[in-house]
N, C-alpha and C. Protein backbone atom coordinates (compact mmCIF):
# COMPACT_ATOMS: atom_id res chain seq x y z
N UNK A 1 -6.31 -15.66 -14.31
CA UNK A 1 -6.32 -15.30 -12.91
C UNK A 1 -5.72 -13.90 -12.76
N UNK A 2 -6.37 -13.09 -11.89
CA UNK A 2 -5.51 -11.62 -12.11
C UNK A 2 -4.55 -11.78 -11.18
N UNK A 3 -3.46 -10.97 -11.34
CA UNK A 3 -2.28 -10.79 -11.02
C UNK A 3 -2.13 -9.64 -10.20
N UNK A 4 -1.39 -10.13 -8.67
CA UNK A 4 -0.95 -9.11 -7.71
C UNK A 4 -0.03 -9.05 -7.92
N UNK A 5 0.62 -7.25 -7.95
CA UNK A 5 1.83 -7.02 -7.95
C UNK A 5 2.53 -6.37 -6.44
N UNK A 6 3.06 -7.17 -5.86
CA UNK A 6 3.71 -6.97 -4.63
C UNK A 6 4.72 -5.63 -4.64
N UNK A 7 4.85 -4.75 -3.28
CA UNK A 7 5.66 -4.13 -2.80
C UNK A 7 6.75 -4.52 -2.69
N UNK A 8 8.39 -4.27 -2.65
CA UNK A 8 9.68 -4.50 -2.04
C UNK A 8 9.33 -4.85 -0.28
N UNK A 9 8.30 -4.14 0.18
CA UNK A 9 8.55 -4.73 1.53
C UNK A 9 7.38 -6.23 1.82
N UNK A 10 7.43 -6.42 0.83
CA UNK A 10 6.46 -7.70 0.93
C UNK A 10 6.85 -8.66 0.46
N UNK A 11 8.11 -8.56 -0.31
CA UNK A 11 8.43 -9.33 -1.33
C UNK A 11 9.44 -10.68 -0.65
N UNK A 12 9.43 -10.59 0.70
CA UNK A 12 10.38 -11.72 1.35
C UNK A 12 9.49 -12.33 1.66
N UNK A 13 8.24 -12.13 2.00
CA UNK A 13 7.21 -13.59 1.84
C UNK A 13 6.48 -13.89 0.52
N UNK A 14 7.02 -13.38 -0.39
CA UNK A 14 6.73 -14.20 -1.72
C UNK A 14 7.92 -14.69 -2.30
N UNK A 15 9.02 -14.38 -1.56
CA UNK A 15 10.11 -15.92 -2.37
C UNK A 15 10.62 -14.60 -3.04
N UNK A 16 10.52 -13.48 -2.91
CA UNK A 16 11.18 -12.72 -3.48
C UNK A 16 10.33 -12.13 -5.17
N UNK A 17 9.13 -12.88 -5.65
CA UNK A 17 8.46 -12.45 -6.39
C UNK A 17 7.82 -11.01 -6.46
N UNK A 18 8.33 -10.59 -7.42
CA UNK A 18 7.18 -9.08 -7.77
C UNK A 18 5.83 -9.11 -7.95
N UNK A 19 5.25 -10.16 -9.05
CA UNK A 19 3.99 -10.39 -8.89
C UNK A 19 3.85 -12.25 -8.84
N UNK A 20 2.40 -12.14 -8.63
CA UNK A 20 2.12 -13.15 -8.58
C UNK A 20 0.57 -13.72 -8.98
N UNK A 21 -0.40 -14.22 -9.14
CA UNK A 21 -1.58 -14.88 -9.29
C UNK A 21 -2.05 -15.04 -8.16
N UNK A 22 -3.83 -14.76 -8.18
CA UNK A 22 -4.45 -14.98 -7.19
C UNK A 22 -5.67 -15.06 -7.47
N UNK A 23 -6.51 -15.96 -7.14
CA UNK A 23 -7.77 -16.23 -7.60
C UNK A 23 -9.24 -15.39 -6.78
N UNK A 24 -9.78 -14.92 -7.15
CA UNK A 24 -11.29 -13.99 -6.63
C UNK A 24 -12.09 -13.51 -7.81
N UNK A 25 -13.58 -12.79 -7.73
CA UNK A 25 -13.99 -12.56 -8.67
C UNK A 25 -14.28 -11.05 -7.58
N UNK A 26 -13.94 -10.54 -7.09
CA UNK A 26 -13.64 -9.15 -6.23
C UNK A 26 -12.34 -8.39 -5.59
N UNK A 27 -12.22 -7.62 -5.25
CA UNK A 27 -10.42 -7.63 -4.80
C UNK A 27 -10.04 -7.96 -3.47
N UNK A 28 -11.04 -7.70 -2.74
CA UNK A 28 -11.13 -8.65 -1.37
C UNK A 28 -10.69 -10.07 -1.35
N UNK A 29 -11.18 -10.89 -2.59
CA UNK A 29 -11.05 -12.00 -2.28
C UNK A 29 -9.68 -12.65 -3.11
N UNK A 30 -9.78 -11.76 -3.94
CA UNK A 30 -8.13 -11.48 -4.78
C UNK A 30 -6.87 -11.60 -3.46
N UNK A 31 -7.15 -10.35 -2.56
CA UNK A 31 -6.58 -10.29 -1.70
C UNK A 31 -6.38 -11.83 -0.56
N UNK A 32 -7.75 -11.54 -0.61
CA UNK A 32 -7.47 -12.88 0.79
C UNK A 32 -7.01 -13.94 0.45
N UNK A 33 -6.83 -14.50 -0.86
CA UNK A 33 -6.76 -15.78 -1.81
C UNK A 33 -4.91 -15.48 -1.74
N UNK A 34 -4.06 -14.13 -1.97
CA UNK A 34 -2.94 -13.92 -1.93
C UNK A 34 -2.27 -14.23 -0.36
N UNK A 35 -3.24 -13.99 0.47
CA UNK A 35 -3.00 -13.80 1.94
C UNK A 35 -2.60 -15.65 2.43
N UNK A 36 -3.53 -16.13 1.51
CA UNK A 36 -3.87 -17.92 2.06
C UNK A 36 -2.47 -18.09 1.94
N UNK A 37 -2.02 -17.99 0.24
CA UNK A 37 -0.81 -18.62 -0.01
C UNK A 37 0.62 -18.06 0.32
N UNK A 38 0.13 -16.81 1.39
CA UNK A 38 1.76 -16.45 2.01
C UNK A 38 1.10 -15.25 2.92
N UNK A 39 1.21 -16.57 3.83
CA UNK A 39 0.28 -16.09 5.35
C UNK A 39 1.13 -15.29 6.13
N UNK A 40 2.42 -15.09 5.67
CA UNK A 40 3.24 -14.13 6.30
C UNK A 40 2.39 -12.36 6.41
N UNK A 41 1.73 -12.26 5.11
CA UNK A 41 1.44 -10.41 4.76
C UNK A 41 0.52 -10.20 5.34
N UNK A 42 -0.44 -11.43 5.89
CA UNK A 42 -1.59 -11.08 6.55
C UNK A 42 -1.70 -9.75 7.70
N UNK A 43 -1.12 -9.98 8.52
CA UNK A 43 -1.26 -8.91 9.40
C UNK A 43 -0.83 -7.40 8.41
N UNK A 44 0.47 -7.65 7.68
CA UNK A 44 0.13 -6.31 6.85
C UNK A 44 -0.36 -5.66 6.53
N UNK A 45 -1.48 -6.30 6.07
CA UNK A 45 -2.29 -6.12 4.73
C UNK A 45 -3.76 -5.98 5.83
N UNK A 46 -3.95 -6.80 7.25
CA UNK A 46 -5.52 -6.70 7.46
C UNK A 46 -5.30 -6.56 8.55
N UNK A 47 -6.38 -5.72 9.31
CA UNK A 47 -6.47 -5.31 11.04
C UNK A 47 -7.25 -6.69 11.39
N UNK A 48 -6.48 -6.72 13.17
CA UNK A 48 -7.63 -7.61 13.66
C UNK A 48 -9.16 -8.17 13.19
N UNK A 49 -9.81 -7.17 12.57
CA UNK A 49 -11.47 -7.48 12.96
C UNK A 49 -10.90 -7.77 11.09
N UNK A 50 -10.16 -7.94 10.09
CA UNK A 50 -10.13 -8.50 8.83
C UNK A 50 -10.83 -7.22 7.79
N UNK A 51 -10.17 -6.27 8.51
CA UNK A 51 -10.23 -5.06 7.45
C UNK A 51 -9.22 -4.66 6.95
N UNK A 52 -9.14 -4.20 5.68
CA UNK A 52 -7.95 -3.54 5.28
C UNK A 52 -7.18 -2.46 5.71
N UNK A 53 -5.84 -2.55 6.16
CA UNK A 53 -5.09 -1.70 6.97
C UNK A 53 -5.46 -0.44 6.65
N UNK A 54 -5.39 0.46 6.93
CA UNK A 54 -5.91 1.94 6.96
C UNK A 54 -4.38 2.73 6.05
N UNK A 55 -3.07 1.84 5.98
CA UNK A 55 -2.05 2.42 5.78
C UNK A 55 -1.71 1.72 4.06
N UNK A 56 -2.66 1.04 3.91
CA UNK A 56 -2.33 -0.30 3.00
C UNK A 56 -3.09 0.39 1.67
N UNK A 57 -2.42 0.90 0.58
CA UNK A 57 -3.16 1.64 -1.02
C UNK A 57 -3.86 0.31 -1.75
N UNK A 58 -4.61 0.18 -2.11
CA UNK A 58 -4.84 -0.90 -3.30
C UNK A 58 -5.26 -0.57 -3.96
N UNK A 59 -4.88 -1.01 -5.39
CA UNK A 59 -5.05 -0.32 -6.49
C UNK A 59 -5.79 -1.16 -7.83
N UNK A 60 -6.55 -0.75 -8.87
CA UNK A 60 -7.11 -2.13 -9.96
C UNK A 60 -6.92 -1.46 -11.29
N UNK A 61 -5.87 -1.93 -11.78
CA UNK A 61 -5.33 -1.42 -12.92
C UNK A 61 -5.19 0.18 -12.83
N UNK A 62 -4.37 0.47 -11.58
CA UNK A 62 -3.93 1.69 -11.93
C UNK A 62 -5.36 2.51 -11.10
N UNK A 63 -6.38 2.78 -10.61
CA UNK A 63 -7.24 2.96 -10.21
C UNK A 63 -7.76 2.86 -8.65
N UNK A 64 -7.43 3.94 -7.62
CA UNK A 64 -7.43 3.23 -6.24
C UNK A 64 -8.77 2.78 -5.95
N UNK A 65 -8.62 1.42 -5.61
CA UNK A 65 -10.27 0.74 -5.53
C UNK A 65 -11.15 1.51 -4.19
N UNK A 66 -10.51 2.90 -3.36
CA UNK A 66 -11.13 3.58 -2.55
C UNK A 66 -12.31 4.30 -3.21
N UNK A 67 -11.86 4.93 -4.71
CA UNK A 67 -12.95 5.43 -5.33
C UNK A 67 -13.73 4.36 -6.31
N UNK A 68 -13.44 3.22 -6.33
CA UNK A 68 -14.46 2.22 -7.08
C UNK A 68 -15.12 1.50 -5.98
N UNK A 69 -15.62 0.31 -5.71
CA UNK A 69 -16.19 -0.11 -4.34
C UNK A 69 -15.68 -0.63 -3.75
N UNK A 70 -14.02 -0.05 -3.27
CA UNK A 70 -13.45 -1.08 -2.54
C UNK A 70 -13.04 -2.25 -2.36
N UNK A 71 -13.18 -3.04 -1.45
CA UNK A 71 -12.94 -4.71 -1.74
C UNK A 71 -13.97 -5.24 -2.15
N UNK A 72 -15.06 -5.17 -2.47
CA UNK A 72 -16.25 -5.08 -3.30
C UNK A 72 -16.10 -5.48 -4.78
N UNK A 73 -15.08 -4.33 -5.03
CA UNK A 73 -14.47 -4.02 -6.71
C UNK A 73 -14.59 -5.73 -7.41
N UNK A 74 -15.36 -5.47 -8.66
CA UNK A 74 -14.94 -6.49 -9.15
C UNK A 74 -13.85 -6.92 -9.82
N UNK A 75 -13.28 -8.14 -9.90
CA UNK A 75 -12.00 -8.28 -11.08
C UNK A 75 -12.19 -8.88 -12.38
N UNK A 76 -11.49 -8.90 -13.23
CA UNK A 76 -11.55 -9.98 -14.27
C UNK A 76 -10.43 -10.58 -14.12
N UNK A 77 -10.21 -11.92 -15.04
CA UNK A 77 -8.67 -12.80 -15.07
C UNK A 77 -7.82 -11.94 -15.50
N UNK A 78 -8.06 -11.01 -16.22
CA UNK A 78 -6.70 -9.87 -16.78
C UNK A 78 -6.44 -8.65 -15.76
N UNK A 79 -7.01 -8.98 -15.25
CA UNK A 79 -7.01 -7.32 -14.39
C UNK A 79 -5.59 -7.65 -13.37
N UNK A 80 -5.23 -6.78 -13.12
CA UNK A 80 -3.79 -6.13 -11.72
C UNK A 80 -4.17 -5.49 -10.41
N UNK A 81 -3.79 -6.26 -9.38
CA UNK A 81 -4.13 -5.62 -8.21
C UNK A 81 -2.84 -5.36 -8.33
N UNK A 82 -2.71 -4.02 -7.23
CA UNK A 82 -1.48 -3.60 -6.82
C UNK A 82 -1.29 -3.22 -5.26
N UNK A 83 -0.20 -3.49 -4.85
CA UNK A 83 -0.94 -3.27 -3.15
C UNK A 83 0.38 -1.97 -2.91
N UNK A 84 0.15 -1.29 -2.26
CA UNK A 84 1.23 -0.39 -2.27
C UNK A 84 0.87 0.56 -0.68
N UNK A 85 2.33 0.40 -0.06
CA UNK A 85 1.93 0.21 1.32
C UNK A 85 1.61 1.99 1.66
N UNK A 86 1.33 2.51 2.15
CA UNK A 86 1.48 4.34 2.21
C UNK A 86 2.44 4.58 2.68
N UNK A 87 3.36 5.74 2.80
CA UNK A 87 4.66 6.22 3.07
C UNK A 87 4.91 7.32 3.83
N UNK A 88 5.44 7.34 4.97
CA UNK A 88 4.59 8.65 5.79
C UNK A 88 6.43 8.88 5.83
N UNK A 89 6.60 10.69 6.11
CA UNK A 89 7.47 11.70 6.21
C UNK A 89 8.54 10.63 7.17
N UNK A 90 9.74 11.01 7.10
CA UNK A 90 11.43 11.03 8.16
C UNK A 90 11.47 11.69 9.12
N UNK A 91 12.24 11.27 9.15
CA UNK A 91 13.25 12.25 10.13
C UNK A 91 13.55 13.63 9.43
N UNK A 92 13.46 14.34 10.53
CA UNK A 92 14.03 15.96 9.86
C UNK A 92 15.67 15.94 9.54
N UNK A 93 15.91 16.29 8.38
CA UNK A 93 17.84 16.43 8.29
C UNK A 93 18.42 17.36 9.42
N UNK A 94 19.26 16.96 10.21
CA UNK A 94 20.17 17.47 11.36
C UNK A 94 20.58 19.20 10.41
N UNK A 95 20.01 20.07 11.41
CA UNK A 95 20.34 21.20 11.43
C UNK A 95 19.33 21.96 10.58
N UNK A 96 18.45 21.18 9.93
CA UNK A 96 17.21 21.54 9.49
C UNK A 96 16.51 22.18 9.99
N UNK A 97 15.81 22.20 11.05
CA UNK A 97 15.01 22.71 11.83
C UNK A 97 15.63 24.13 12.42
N UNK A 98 16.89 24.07 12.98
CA UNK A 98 17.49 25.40 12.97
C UNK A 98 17.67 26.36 11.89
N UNK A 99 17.63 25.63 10.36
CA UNK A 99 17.76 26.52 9.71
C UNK A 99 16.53 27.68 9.01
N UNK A 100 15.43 26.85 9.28
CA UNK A 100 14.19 27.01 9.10
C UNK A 100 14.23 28.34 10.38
N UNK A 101 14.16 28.11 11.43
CA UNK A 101 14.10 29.54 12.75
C UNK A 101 14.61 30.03 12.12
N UNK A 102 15.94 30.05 11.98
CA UNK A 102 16.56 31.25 11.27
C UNK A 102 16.02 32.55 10.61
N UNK A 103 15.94 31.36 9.15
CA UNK A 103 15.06 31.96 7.90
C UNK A 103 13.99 32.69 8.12
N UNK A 104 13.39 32.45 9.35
CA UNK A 104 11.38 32.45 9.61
C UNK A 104 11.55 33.98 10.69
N UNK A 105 12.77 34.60 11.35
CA UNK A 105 12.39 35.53 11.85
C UNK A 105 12.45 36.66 11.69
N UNK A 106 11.87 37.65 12.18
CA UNK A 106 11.23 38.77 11.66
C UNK A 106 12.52 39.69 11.29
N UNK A 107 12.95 40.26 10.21
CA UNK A 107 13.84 41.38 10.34
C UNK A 107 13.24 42.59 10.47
N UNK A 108 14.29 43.35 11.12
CA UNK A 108 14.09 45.16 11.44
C UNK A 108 14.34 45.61 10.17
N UNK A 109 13.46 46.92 9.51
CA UNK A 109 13.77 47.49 8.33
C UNK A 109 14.20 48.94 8.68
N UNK A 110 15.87 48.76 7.78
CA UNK A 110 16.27 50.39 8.20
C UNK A 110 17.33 50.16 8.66
């Protein structure tokens, strides 16, 4: 059965597991088969209409299944999904932004 390897922020609805087993012969169904048995990630992992989150990486042995066919992708029993959530920028560090003006304006020469 191939093996999903869970995120840290996913990992409190798997009991705290890193990976786990999931049965499909595609990654869609890899996926949805992971979703049955810890119905917590669902919304994570799928928009309303049961598409894959737009924020949500998945990966097949190392390979983002965006450039193979997607949830389409086929699996084998050895193969690794990996789900890995995307990571978007912070907060700016306090006084950051001032220091940047600073730096950025024009000096007089002479």
């Amino acid at each position: 059965m191939p093996t999903v390897k869970i995120p840290p922020v996913l990992r409190a609805e798997t009991g705290g597991e890193a990976e786990v087993e999931a049965g499909g012969s595609n990654v869609g169904e890899v996926l949805r088969s992971f979703v049955e048995s810890h119905s917590g990630t669902e919304r994570q992992l799928f928009s309303a209409d049961g598409e894959l989150n737009r924020y949500v990486n998945v990966y097949l042995n190392d390979e983002d299944v965006r450039v193979l066919d997607g949830l389409e992708t086929p699996v084998s029993e050895s193969d690794t999904v990996v789900i890995l959530p995307a990571m978007a920028g912070g907060a700016e560090p306090r006084g950051c932004a001032d220091a940047v003006r600073q730096d950025s304006r024009p000096t007089s020469a002479g």
